[in-house]
PDB file of N, CA and C in Angstrom:
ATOM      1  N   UNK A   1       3.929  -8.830 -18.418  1.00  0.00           N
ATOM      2  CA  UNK A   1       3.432  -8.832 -17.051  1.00  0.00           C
ATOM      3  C   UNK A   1       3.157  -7.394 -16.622  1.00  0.00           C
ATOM      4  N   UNK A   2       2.662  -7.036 -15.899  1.00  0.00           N
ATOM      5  CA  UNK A   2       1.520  -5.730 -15.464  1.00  0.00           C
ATOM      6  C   UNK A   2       1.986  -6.038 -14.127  1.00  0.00           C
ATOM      7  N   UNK A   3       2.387  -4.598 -13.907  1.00  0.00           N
ATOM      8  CA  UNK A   3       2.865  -3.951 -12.476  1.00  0.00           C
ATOM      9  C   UNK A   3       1.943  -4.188 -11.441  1.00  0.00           C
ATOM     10  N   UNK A   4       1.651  -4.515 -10.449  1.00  0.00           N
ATOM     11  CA  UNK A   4       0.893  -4.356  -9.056  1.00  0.00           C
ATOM     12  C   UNK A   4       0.859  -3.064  -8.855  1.00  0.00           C
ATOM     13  N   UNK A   5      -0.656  -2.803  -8.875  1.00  0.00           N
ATOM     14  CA  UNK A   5      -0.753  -0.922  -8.663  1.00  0.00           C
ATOM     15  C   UNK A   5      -0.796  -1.023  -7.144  1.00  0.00           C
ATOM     16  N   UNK A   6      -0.580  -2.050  -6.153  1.00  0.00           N
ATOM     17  CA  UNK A   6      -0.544  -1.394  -4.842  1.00  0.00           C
ATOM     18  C   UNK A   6       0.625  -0.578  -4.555  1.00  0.00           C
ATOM     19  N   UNK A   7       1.732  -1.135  -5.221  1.00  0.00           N
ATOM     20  CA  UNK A   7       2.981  -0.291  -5.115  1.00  0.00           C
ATOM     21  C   UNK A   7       3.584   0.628  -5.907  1.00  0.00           C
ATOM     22  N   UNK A   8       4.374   1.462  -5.751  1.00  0.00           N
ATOM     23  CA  UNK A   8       4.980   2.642  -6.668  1.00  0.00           C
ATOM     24  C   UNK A   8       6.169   1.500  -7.889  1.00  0.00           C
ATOM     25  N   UNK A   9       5.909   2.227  -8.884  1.00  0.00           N
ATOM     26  CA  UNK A   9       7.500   1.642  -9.592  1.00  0.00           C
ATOM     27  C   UNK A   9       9.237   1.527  -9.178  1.00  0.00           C
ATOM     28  N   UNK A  10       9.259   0.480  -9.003  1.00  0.00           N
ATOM     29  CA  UNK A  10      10.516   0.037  -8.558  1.00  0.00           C
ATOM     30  C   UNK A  10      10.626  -0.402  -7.141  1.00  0.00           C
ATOM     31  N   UNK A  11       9.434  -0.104  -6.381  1.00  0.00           N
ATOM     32  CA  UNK A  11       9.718  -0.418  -4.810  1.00  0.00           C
ATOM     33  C   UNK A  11       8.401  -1.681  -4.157  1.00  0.00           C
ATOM     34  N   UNK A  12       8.213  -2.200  -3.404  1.00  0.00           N
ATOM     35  CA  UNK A  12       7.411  -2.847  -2.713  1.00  0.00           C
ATOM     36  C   UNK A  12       7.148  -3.811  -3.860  1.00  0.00           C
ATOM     37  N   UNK A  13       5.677  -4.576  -4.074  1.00  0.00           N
ATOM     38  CA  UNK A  13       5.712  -5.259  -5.317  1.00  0.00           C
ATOM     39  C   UNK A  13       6.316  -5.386  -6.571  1.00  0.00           C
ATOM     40  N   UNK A  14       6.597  -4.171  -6.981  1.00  0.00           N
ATOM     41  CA  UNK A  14       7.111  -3.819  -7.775  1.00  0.00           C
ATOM     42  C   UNK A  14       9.354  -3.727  -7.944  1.00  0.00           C
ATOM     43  N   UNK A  15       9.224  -3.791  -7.140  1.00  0.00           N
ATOM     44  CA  UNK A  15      10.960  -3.920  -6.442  1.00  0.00           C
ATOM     45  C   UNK A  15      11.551  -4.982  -7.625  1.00  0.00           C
ATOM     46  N   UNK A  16      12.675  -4.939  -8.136  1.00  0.00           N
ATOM     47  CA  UNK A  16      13.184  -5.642  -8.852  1.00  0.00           C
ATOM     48  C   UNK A  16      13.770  -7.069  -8.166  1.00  0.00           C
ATOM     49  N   UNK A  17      14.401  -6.812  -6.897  1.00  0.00           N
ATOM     50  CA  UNK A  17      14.660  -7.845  -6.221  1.00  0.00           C
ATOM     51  C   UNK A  17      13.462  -8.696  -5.483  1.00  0.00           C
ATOM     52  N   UNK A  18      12.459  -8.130  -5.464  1.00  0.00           N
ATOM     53  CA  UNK A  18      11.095  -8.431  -4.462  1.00  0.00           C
ATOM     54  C   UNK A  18      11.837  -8.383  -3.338  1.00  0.00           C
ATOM     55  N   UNK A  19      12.330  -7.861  -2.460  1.00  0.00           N
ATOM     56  CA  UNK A  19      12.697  -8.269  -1.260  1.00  0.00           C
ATOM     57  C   UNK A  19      12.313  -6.818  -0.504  1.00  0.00           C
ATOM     58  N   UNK A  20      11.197  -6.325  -0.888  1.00  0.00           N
ATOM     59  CA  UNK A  20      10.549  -5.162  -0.195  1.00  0.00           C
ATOM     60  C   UNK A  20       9.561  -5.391   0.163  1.00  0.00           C
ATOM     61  N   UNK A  21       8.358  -4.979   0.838  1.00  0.00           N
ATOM     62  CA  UNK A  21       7.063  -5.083   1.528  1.00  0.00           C
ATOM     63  C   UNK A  21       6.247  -4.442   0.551  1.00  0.00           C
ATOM     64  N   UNK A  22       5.235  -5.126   0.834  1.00  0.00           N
ATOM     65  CA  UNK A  22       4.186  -4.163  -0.415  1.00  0.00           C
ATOM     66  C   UNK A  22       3.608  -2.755   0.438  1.00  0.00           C
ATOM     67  N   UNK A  23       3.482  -2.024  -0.348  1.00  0.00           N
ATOM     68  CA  UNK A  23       2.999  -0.424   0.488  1.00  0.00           C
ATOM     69  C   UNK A  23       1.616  -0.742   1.143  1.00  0.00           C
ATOM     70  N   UNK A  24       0.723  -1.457   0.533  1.00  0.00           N
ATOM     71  CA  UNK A  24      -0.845  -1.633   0.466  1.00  0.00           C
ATOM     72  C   UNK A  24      -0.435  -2.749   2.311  1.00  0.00           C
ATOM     73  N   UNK A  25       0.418  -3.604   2.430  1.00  0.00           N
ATOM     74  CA  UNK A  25       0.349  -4.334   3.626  1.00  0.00           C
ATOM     75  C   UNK A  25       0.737  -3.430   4.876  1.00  0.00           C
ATOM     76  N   UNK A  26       2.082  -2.626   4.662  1.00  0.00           N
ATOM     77  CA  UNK A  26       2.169  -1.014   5.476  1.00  0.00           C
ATOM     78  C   UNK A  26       1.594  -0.450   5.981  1.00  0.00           C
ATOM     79  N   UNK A  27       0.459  -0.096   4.939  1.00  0.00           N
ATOM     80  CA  UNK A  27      -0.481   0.891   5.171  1.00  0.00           C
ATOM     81  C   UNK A  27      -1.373  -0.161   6.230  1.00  0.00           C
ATOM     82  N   UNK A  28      -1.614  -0.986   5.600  1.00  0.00           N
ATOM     83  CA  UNK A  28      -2.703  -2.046   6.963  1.00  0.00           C
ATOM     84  C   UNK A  28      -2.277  -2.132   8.410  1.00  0.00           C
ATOM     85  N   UNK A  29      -1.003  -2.484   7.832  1.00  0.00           N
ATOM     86  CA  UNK A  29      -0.142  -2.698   9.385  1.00  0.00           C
ATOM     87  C   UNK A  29      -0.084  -1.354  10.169  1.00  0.00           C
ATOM     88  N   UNK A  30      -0.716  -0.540   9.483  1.00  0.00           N
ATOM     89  CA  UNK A  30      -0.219   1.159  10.250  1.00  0.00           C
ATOM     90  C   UNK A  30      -1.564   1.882  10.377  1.00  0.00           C
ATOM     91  N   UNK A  31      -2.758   1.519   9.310  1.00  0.00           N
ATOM     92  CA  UNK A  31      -3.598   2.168   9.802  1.00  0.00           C
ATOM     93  C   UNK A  31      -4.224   2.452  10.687  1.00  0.00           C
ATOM     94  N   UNK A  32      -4.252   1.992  11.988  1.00  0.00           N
ATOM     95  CA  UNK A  32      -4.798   2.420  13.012  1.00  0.00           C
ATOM     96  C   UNK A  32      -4.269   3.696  13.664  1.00  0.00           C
ATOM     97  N   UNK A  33      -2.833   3.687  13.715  1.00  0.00           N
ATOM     98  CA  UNK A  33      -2.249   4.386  14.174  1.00  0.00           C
ATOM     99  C   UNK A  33      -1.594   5.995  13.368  1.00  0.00           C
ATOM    100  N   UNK A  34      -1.575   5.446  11.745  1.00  0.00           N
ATOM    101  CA  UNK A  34      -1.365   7.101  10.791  1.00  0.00           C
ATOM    102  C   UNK A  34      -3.059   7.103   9.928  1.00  0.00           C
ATOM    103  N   UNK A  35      -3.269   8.650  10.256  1.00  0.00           N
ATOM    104  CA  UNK A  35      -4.492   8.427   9.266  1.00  0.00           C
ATOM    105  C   UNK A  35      -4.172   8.216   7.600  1.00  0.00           C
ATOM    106  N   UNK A  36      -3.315   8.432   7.616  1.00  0.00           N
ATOM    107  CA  UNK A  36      -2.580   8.334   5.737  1.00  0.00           C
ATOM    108  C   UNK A  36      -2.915   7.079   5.363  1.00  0.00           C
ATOM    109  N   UNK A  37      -2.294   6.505   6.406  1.00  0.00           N
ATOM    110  CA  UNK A  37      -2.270   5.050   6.258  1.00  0.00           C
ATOM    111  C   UNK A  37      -4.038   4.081   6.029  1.00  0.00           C
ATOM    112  N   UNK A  38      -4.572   4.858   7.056  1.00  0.00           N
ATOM    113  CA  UNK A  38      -5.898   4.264   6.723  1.00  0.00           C
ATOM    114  C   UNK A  38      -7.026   4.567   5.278  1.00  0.00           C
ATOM    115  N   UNK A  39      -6.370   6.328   5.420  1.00  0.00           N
ATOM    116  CA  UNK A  39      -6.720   6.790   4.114  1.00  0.00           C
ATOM    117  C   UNK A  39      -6.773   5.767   2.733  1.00  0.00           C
ATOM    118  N   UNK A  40      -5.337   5.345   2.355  1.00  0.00           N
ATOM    119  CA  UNK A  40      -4.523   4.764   1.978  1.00  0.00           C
ATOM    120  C   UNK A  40      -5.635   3.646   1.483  1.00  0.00           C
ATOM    121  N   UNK A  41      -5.657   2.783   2.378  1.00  0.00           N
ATOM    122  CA  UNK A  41      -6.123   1.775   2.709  1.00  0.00           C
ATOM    123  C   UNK A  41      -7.653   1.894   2.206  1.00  0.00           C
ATOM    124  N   UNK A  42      -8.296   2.547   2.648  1.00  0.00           N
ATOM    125  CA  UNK A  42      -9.797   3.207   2.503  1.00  0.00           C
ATOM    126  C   UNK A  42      -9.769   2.873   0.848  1.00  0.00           C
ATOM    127  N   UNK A  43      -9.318   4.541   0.567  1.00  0.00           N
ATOM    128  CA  UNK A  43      -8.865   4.219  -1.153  1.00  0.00           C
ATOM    129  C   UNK A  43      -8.780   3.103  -2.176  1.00  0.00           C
ATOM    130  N   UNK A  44      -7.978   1.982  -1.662  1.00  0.00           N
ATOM    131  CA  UNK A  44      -7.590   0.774  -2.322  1.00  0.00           C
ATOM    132  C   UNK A  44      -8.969  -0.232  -2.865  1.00  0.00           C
ATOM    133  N   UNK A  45      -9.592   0.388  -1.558  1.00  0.00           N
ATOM    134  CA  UNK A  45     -10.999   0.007  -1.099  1.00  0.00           C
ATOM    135  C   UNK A  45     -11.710  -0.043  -2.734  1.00  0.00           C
ATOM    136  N   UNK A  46     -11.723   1.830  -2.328  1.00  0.00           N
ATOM    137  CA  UNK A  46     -12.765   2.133  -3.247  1.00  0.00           C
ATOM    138  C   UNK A  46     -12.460   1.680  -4.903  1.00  0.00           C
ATOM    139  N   UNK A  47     -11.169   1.876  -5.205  1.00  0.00           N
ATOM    140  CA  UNK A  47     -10.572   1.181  -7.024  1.00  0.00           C
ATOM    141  C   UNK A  47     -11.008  -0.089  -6.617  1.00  0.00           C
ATOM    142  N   UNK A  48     -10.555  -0.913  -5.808  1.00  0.00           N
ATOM    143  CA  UNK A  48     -11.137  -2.372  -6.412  1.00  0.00           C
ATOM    144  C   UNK A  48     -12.727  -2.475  -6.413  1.00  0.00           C
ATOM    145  N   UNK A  49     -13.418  -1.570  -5.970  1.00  0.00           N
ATOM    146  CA  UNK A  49     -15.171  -1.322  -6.580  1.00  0.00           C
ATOM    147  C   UNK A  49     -15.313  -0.604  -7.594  1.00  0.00           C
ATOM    148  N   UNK A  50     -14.817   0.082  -8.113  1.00  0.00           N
ATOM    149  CA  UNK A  50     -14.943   0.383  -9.301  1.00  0.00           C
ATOM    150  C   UNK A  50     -15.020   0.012 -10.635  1.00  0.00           C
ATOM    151  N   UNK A  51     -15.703   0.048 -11.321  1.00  0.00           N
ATOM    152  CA  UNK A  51     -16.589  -0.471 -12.443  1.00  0.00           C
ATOM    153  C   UNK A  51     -16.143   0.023 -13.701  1.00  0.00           C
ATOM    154  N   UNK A  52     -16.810   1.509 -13.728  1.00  0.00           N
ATOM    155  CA  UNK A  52     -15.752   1.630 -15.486  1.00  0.00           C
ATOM    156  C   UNK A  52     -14.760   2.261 -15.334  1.00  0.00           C
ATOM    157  N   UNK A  53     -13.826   2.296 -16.850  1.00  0.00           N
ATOM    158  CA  UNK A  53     -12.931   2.536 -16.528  1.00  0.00           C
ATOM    159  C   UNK A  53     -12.082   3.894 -16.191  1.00  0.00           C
ATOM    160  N   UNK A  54     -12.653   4.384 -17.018  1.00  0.00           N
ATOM    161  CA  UNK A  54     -12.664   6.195 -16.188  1.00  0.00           C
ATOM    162  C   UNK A  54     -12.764   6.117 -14.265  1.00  0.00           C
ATOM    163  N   UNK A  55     -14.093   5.825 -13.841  1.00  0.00           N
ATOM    164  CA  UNK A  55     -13.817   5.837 -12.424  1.00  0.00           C
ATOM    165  C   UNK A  55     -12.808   5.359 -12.058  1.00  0.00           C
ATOM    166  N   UNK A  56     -12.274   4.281 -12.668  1.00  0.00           N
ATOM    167  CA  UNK A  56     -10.710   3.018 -12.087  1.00  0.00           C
ATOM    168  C   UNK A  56      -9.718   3.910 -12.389  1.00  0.00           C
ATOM    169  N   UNK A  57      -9.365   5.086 -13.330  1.00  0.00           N
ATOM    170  CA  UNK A  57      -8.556   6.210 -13.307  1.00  0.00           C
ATOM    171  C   UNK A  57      -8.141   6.773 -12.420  1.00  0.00           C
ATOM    172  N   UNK A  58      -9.599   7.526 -12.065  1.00  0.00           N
ATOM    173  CA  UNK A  58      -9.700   8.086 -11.089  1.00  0.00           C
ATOM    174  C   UNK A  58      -9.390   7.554  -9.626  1.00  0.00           C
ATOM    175  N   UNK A  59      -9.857   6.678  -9.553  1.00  0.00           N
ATOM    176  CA  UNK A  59      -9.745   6.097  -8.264  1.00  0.00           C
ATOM    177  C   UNK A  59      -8.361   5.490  -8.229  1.00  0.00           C
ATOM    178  N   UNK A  60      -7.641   5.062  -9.618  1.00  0.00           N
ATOM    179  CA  UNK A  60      -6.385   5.090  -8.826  1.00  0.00           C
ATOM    180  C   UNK A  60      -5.612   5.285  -8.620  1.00  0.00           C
ATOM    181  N   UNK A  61      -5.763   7.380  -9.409  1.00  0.00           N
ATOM    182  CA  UNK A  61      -5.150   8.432  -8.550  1.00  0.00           C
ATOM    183  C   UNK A  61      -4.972   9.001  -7.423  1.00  0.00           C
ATOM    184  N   UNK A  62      -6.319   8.606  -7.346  1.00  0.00           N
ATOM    185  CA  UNK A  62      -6.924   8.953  -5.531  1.00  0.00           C
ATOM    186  C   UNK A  62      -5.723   7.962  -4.792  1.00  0.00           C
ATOM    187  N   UNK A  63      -5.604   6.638  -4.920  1.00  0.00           N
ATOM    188  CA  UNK A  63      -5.085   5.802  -4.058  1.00  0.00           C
ATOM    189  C   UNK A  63      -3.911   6.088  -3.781  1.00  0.00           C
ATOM    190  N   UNK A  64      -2.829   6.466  -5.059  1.00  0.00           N
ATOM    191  CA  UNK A  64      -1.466   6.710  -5.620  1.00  0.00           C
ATOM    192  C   UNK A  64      -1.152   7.918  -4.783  1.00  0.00           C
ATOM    193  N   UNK A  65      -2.207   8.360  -4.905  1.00  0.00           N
ATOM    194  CA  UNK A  65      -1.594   9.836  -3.875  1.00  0.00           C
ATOM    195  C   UNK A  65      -1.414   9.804  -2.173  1.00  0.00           C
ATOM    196  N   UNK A  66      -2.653   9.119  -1.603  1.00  0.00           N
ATOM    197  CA  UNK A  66      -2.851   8.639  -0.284  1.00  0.00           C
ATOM    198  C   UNK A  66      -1.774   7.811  -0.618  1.00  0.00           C
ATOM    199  N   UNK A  67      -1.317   6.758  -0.586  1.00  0.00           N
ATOM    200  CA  UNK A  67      -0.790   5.664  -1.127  1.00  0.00           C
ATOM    201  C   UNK A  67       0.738   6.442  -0.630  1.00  0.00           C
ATOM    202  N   UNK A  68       1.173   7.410  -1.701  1.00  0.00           N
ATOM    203  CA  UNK A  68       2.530   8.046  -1.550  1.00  0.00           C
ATOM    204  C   UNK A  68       2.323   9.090  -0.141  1.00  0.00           C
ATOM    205  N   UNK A  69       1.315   9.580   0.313  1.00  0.00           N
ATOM    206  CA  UNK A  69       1.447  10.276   1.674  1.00  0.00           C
ATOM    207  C   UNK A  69       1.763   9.369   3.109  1.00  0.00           C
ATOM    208  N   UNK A  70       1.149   8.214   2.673  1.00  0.00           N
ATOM    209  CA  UNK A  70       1.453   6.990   4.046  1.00  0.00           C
ATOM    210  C   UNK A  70       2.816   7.201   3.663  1.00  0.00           C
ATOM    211  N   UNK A  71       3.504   6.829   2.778  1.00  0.00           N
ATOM    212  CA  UNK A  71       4.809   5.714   2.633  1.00  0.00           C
ATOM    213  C   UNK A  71       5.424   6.929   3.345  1.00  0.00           C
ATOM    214  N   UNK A  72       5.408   8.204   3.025  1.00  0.00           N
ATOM    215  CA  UNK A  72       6.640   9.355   3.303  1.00  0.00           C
ATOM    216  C   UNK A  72       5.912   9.294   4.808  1.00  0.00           C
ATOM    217  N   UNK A  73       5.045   9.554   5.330  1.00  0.00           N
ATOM    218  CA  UNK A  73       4.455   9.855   6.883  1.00  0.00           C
ATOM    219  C   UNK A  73       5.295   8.485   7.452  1.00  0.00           C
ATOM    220  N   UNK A  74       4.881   7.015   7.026  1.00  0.00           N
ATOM    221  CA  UNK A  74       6.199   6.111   7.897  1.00  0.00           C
ATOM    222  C   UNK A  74       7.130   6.117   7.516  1.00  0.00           C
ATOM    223  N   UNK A  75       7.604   6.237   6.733  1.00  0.00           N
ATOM    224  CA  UNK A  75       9.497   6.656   6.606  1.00  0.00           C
ATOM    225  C   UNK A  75       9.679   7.811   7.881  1.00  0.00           C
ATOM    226  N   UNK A  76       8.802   9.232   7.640  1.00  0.00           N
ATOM    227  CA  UNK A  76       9.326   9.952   8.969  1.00  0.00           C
ATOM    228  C   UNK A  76       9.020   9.695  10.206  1.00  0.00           C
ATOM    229  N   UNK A  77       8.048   8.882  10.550  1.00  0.00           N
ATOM    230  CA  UNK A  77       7.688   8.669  11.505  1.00  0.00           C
ATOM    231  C   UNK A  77       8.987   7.421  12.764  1.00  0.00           C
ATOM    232  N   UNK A  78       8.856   7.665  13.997  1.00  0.00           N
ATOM    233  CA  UNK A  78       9.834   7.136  14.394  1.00  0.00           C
ATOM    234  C   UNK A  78       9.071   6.407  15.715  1.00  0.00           C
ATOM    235  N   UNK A  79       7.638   5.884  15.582  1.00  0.00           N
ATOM    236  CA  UNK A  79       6.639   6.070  16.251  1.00  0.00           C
ATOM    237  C   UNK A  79       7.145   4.391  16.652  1.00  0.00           C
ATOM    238  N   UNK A  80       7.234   3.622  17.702  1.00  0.00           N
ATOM    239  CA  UNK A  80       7.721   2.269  18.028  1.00  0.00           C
ATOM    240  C   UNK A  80       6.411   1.219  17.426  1.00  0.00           C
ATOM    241  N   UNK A  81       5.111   2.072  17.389  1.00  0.00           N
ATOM    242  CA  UNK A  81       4.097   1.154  16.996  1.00  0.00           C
ATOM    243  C   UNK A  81       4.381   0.803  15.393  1.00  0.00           C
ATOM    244  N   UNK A  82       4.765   2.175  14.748  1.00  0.00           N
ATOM    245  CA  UNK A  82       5.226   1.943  13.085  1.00  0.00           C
ATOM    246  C   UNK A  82       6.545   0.524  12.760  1.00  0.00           C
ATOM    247  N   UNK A  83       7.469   0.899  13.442  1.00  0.00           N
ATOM    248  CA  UNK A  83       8.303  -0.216  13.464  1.00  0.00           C
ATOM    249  C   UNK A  83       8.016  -1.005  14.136  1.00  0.00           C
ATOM    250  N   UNK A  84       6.752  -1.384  15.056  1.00  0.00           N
ATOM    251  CA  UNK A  84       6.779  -3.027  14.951  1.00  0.00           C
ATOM    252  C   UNK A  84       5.825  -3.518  13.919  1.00  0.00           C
ATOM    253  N   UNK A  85       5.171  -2.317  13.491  1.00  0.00           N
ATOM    254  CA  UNK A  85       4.332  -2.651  12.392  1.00  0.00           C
ATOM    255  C   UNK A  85       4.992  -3.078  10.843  1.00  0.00           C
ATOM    256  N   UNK A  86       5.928  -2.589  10.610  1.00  0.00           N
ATOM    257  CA  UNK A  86       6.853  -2.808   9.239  1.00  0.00           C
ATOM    258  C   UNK A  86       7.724  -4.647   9.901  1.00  0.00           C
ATOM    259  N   UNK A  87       8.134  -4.725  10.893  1.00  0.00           N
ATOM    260  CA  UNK A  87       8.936  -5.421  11.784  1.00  0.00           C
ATOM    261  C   UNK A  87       7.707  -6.894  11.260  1.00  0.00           C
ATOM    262  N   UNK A  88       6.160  -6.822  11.589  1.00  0.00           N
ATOM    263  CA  UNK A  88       5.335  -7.595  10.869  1.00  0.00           C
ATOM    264  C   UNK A  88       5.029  -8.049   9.700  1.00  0.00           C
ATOM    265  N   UNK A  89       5.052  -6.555   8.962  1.00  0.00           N
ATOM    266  CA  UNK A  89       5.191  -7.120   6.790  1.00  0.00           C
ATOM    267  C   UNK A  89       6.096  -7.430   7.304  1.00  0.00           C
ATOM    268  N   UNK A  90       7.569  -7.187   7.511  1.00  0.00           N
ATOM    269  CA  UNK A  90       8.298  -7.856   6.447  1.00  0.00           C
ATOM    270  C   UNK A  90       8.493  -9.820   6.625  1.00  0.00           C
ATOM    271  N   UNK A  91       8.052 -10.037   7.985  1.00  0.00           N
ATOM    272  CA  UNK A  91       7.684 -11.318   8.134  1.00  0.00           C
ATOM    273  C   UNK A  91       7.084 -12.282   7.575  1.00  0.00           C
ATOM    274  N   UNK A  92       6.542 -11.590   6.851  1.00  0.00           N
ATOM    275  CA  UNK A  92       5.062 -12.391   6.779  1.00  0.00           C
ATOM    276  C   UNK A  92       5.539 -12.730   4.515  1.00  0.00           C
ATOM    277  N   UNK A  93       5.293 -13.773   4.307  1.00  0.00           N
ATOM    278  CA  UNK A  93       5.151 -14.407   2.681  1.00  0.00           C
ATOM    279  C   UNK A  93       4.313 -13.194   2.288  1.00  0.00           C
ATOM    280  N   UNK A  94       4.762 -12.743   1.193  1.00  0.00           N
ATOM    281  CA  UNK A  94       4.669 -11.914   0.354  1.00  0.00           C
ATOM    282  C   UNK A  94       3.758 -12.358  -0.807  1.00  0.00           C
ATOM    283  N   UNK A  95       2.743 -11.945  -1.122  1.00  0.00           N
ATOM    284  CA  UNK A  95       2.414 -12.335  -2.567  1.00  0.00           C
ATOM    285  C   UNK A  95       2.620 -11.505  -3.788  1.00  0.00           C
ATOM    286  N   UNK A  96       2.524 -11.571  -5.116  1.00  0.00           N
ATOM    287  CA  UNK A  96       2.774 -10.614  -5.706  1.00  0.00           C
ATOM    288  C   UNK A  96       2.323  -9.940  -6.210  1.00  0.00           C
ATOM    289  N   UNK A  97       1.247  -9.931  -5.915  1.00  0.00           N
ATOM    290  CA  UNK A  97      -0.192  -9.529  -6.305  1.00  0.00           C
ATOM    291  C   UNK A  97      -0.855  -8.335  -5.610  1.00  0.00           C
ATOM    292  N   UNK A  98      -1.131  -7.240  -5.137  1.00  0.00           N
ATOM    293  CA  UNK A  98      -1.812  -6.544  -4.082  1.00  0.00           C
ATOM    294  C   UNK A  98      -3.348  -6.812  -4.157  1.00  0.00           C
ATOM    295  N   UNK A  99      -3.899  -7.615  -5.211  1.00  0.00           N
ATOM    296  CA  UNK A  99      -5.197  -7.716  -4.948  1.00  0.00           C
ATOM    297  C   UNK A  99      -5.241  -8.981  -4.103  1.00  0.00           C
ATOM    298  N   UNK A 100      -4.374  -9.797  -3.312  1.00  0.00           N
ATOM    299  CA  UNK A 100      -4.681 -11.179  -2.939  1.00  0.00           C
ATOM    300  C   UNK A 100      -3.918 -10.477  -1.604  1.00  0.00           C
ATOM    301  N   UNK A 101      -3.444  -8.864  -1.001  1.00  0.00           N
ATOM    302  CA  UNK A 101      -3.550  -8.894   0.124  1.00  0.00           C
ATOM    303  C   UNK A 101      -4.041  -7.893   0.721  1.00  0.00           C
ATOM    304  N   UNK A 102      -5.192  -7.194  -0.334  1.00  0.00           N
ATOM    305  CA  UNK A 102      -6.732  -6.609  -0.331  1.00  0.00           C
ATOM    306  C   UNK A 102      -7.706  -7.463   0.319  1.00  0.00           C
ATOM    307  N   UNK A 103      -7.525  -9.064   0.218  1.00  0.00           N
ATOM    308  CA  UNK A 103      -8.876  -9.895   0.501  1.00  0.00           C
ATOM    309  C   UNK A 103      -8.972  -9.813   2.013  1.00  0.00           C
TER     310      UNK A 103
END
């Protein structure tokens, strides 16, 4: 089985227990309000258009990096819109997939 690149190893999809939020739903739930987050988001965008596989490299370094600047910007952030935004993932059925909560 093959890791969910929306999340880092060991946490969100990837979490051994699954009982974490995926980073890629975070970032949704937050982009309006952190640009990381939309960044983030933007990014995810662009790898799932990507075609060969060199660009899909690339692009999903690009993401991994935005990707890891959201997660640390809401961890520090103490912003009431961020926590009702996490307060939403974690509500919500989880899939395990980050491309089925890309659609």
């Amino acid at each position: 089985m093959t890791m969910p690149l929306c999340c880092p190893s060991g946490h969100g999809c990837n979490a051994p227990g699954g009982n974490e939020p995926c980073a890629l739903a975070l970032c949704r739930a937050a982009a309006r309000d952190e640009e990381d987050a939309a960044l983030a988001q933007s990014r995810w965008g662009a790898l799932e258009a990507a075609s060969e596989q060199r660009e899909r490299r690339f692009r999903r370094r690009a993401f991994e990096r935005a990707r890891d600047r959201a997660l640390i910007a809401l961890a520090m952030t103490r912003s009431d819109r961020v926590t009702a935004a996490r307060r939403r993932v974690s509500r919500r059925p989880r899939s395990r997939s980050g491309r089925a909560l890309a659609a």
